[in-house]
Protein backbone atom coordinates (compact mmCIF):
# COMPACT_ATOMS: atom_id res chain seq x y z
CA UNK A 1 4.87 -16.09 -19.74
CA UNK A 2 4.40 -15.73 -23.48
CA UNK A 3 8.78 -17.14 -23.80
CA UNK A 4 9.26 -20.61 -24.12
CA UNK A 5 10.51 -20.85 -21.02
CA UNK A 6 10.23 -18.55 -17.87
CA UNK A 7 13.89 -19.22 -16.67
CA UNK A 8 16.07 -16.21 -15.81
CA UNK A 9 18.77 -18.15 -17.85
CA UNK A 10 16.84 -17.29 -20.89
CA UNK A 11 16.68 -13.00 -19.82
CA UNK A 12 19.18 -9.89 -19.64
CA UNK A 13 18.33 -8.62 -15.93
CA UNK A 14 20.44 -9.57 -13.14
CA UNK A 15 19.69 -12.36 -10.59
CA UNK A 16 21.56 -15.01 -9.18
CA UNK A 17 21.69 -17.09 -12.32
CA UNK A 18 25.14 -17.55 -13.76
CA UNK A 19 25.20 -19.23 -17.13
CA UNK A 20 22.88 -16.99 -19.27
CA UNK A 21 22.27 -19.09 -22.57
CA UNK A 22 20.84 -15.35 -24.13
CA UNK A 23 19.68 -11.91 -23.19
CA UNK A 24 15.97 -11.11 -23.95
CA UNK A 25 15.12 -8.09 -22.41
CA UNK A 26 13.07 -8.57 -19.29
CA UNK A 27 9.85 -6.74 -19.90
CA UNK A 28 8.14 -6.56 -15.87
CA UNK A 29 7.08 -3.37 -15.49
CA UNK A 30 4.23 -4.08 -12.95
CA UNK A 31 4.58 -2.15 -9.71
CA UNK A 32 3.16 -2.60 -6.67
CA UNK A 33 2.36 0.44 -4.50
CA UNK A 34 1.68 0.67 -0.78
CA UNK A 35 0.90 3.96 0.82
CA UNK A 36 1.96 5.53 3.85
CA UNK A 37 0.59 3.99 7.46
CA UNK A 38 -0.54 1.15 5.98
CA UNK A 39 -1.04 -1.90 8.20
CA UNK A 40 -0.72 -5.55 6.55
CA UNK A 41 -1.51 -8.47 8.94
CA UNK A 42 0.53 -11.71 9.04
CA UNK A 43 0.94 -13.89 6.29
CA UNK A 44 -1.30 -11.71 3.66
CA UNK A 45 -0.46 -11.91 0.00
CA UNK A 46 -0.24 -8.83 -2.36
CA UNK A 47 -0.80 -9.37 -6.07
CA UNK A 48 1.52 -7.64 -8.09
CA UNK A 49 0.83 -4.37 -9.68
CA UNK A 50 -1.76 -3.80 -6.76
CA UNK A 51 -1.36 -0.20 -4.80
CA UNK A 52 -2.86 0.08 -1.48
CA UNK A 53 -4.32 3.55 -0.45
CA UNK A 54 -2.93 5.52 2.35
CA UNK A 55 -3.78 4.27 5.80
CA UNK A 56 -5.55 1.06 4.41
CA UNK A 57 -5.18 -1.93 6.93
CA UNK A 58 -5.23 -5.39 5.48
CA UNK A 59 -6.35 -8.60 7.46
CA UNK A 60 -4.15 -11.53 8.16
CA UNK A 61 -4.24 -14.14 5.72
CA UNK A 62 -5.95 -11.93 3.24
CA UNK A 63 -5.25 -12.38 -0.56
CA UNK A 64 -5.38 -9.01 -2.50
CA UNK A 65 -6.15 -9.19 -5.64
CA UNK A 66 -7.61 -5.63 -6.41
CA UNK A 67 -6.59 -1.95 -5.25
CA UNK A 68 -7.42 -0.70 -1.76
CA UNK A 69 -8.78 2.73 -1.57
CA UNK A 70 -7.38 4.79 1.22
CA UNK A 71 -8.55 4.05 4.62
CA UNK A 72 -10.46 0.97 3.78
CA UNK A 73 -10.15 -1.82 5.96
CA UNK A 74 -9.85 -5.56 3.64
CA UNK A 75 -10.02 -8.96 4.27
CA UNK A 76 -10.40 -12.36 3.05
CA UNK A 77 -9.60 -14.53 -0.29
CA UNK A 78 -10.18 -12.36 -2.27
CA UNK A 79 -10.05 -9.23 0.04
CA UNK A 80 -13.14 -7.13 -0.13
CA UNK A 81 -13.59 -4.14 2.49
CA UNK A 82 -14.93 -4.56 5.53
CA UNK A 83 -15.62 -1.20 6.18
CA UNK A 84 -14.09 2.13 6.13
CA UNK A 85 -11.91 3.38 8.66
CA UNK A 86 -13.13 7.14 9.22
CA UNK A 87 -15.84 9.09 7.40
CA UNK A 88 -15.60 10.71 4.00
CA UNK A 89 -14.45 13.74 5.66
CA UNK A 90 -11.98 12.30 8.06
CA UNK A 91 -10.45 10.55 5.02
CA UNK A 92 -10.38 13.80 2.99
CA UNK A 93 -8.93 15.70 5.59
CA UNK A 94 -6.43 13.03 6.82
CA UNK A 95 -5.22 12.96 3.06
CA UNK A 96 -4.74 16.43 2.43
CA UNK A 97 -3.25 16.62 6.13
CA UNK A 98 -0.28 13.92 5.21
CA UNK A 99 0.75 13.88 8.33
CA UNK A 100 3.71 11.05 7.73
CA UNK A 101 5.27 13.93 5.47
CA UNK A 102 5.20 16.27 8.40
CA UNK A 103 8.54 17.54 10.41
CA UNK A 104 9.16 15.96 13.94
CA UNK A 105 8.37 19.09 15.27
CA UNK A 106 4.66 18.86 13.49
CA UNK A 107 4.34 15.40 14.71
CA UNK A 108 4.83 16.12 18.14
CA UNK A 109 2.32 18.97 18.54
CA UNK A 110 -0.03 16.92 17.08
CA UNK A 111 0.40 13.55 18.38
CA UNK A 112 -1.59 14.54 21.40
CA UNK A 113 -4.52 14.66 19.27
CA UNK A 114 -4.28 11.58 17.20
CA UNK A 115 -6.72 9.08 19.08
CA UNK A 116 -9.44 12.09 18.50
CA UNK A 117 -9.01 12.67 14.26
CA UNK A 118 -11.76 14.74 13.79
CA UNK A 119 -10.43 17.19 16.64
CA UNK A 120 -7.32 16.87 14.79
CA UNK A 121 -8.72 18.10 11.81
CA UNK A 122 -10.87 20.78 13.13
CA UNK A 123 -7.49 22.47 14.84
CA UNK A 124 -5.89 22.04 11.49
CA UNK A 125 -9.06 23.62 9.59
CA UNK A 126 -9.17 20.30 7.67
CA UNK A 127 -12.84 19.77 8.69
């Protein structure tokens, strides 16, 4: 925003823009970070540069503007929590568990127990 213009014509990275009248360098370096089992309802908007926490779920139409801590459930304009998904401990547990980095094998001995976390954890000496 601080060019003259904000036309790709007028920058070095590659984009569908043919005719390149020079070659600044393109200086977006914001990333946007979304963790694992993270649920995003229809037609919400993500500001860039925003990461959303592990297992966060975010409510349809919402517009997030800020970061999401894990396991927080957001919604609205501007998204604010709602509430927490789990308890402290759940949350702790379910983090240092990381179950989405697990084996297949992993996965399906514990699937069985994944509508009851906190049993979950307790057979994994998580909690």
């Amino acid at each position: 925003m601080e060019y003259v213009s904000t036309s790709p014509v007028f920058l070095a990275h590659r984009d569908s823009v043919k005719t390149k009248f020079s070659k600044h360098p393109y200086r977006w370096r914001v990333r946007t970070t979304i963790g694992n089992d993270v649920w995003i309802g229809e037609k919400a908007l993500i500001k860039a540069g925003v990461t959303i926490g592990h297992g966060a779920v975010v409510g349809m139409g919402s517009i997030v503007t800020k970061n999401v801590e894990p396991y927080a459930i957001v919604a609205g304009n501007p998204a604010r929590v709602v509430r927490m998904r789990f308890s402290k401990e759940v949350m702790e547990g379910l983090l240092k568990l990381q179950w989405w980095n697990l084996p297949d094998d992993e996965l399906r001995r514990l699937a069985p127990l994944f509508p009851e976390p906190e049993l979950l954890l307790r057979q994994e000496g998580l909690l």
